[in-house]
C-alpha atoms as a PDB file:
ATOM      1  CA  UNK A   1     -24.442 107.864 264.781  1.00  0.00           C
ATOM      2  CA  UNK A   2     -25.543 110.745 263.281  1.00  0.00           C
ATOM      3  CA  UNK A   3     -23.462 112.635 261.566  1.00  0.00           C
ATOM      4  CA  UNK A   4     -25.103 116.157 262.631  1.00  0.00           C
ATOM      5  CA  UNK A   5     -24.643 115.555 266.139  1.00  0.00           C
ATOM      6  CA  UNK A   6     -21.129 115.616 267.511  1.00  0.00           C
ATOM      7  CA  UNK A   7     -20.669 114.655 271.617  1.00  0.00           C
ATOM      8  CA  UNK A   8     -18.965 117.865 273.574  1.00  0.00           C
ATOM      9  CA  UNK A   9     -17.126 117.366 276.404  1.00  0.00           C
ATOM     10  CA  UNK A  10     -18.978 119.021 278.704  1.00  0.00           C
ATOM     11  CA  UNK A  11     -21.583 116.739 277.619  1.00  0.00           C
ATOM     12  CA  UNK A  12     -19.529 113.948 277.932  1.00  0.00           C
ATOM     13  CA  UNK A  13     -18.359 114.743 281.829  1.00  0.00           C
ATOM     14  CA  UNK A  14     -21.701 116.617 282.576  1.00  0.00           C
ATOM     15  CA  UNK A  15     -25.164 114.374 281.752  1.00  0.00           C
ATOM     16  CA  UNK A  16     -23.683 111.330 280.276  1.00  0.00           C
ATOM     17  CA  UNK A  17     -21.473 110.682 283.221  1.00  0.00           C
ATOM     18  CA  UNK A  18     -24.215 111.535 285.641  1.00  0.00           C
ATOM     19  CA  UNK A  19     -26.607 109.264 284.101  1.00  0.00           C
ATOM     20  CA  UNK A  20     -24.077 106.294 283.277  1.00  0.00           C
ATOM     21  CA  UNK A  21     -22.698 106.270 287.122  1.00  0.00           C
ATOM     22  CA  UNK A  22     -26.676 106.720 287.714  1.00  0.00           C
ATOM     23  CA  UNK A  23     -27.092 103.373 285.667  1.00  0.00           C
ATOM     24  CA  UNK A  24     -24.604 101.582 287.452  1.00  0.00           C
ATOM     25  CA  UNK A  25     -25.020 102.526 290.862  1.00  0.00           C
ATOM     26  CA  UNK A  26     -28.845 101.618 290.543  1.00  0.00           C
ATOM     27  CA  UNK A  27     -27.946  98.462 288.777  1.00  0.00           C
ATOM     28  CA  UNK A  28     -25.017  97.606 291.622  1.00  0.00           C
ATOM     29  CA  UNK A  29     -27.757  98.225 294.377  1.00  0.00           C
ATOM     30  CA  UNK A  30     -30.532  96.045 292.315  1.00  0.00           C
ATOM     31  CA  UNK A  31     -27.931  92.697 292.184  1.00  0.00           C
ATOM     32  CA  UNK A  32     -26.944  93.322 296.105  1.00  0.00           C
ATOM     33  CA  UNK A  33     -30.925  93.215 296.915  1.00  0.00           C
ATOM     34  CA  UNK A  34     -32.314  90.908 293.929  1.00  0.00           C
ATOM     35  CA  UNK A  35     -28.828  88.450 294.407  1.00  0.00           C
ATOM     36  CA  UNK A  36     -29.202  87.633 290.704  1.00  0.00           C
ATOM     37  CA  UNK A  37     -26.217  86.680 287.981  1.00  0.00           C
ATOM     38  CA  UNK A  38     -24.875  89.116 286.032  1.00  0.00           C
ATOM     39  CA  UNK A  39     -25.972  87.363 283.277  1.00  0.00           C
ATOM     40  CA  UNK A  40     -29.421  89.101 284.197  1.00  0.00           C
ATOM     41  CA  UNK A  41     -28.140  92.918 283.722  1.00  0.00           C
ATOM     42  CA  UNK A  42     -26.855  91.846 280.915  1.00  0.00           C
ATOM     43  CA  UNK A  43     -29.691  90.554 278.970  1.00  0.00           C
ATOM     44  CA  UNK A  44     -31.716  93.402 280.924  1.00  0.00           C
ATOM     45  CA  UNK A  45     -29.139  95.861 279.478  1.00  0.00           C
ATOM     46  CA  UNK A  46     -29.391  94.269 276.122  1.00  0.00           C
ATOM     47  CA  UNK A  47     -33.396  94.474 275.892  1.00  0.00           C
ATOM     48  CA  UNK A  48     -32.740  98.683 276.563  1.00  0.00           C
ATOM     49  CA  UNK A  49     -30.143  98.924 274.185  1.00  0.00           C
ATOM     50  CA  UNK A  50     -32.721  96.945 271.154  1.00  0.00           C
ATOM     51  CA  UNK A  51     -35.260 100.065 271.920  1.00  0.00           C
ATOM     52  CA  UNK A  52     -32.743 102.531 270.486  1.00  0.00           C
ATOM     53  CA  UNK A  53     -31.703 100.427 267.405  1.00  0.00           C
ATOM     54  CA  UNK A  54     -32.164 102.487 263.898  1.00  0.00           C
ATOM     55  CA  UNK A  55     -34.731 100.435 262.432  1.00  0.00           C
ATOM     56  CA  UNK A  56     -36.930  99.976 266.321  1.00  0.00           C
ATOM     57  CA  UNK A  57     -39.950 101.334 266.244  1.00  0.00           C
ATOM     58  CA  UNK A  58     -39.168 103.019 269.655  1.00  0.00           C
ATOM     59  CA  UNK A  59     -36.214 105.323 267.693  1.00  0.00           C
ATOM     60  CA  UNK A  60     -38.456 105.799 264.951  1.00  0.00           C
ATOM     61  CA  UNK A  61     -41.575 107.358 267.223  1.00  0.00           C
ATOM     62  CA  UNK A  62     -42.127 110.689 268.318  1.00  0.00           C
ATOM     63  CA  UNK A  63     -41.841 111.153 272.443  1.00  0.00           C
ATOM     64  CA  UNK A  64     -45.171 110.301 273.689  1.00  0.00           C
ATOM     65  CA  UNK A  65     -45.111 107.500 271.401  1.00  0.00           C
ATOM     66  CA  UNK A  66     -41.768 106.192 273.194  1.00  0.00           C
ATOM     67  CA  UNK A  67     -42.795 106.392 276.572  1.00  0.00           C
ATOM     68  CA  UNK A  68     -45.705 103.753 275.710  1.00  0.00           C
ATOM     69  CA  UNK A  69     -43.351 101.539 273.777  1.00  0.00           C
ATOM     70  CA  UNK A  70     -40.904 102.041 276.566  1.00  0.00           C
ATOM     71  CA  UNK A  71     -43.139 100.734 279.389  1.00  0.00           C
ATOM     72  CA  UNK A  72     -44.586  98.026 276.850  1.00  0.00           C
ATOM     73  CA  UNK A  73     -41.039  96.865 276.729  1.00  0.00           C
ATOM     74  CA  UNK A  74     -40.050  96.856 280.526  1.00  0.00           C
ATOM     75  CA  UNK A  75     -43.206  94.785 281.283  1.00  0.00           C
ATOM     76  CA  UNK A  76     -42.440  92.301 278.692  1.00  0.00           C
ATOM     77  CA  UNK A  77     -38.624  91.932 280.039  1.00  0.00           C
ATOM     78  CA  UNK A  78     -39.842  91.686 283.377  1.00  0.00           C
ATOM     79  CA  UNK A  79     -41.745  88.691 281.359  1.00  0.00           C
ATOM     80  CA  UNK A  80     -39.117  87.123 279.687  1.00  0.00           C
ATOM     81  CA  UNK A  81     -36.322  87.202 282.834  1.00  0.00           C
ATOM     82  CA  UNK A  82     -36.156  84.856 285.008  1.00  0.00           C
ATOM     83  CA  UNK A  83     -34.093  85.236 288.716  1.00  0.00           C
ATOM     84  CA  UNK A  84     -32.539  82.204 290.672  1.00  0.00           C
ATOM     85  CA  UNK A  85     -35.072  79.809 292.059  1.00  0.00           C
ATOM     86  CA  UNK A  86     -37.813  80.693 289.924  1.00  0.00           C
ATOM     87  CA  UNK A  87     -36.594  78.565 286.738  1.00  0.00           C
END
């Protein structure tokens, strides 16, 4: 991480928790409707994580330039999954 940018804790109890119980409790309501393995959020989770990695072009691009990569990604991962009964 970078060393110029130190987590508070009102950061820390403010937007990150909002946005990780945010992640879960959309990700919670997606398995109870979509009845897939958890094996699934994990490799969806995974494929999120890889946008963010230091040498990805997607943390290397300005913001515009991430949305597009963003949404290039999510359609290939919708792709590349596949959900019970449809191997």
């Amino acid at each position: 991480m970078s060393e110029k940018w130190k987590l508070t804790e009102e950061q820390n109890t403010g937007p990150i928790y909002r946005v990780s119980k945010f992640f879960i409790d959309e990700l919670n309501e997606l398995e109870s409707e979509l009845d897939f393995p958890d094996e699934f959020i994990y490799d969806l989770m995974e494929a999120r994580r890889n946008l963010w990695s230091l040498d990805s072009r997607h943390a290397q691009a300005s913001s515009k330039e991430r949305t597009l990569i963003s949404d290039h990604a999510l359609d290939r991962v919708g792709q590349e999954q596949s959900c019970p009964g449809n191997t």
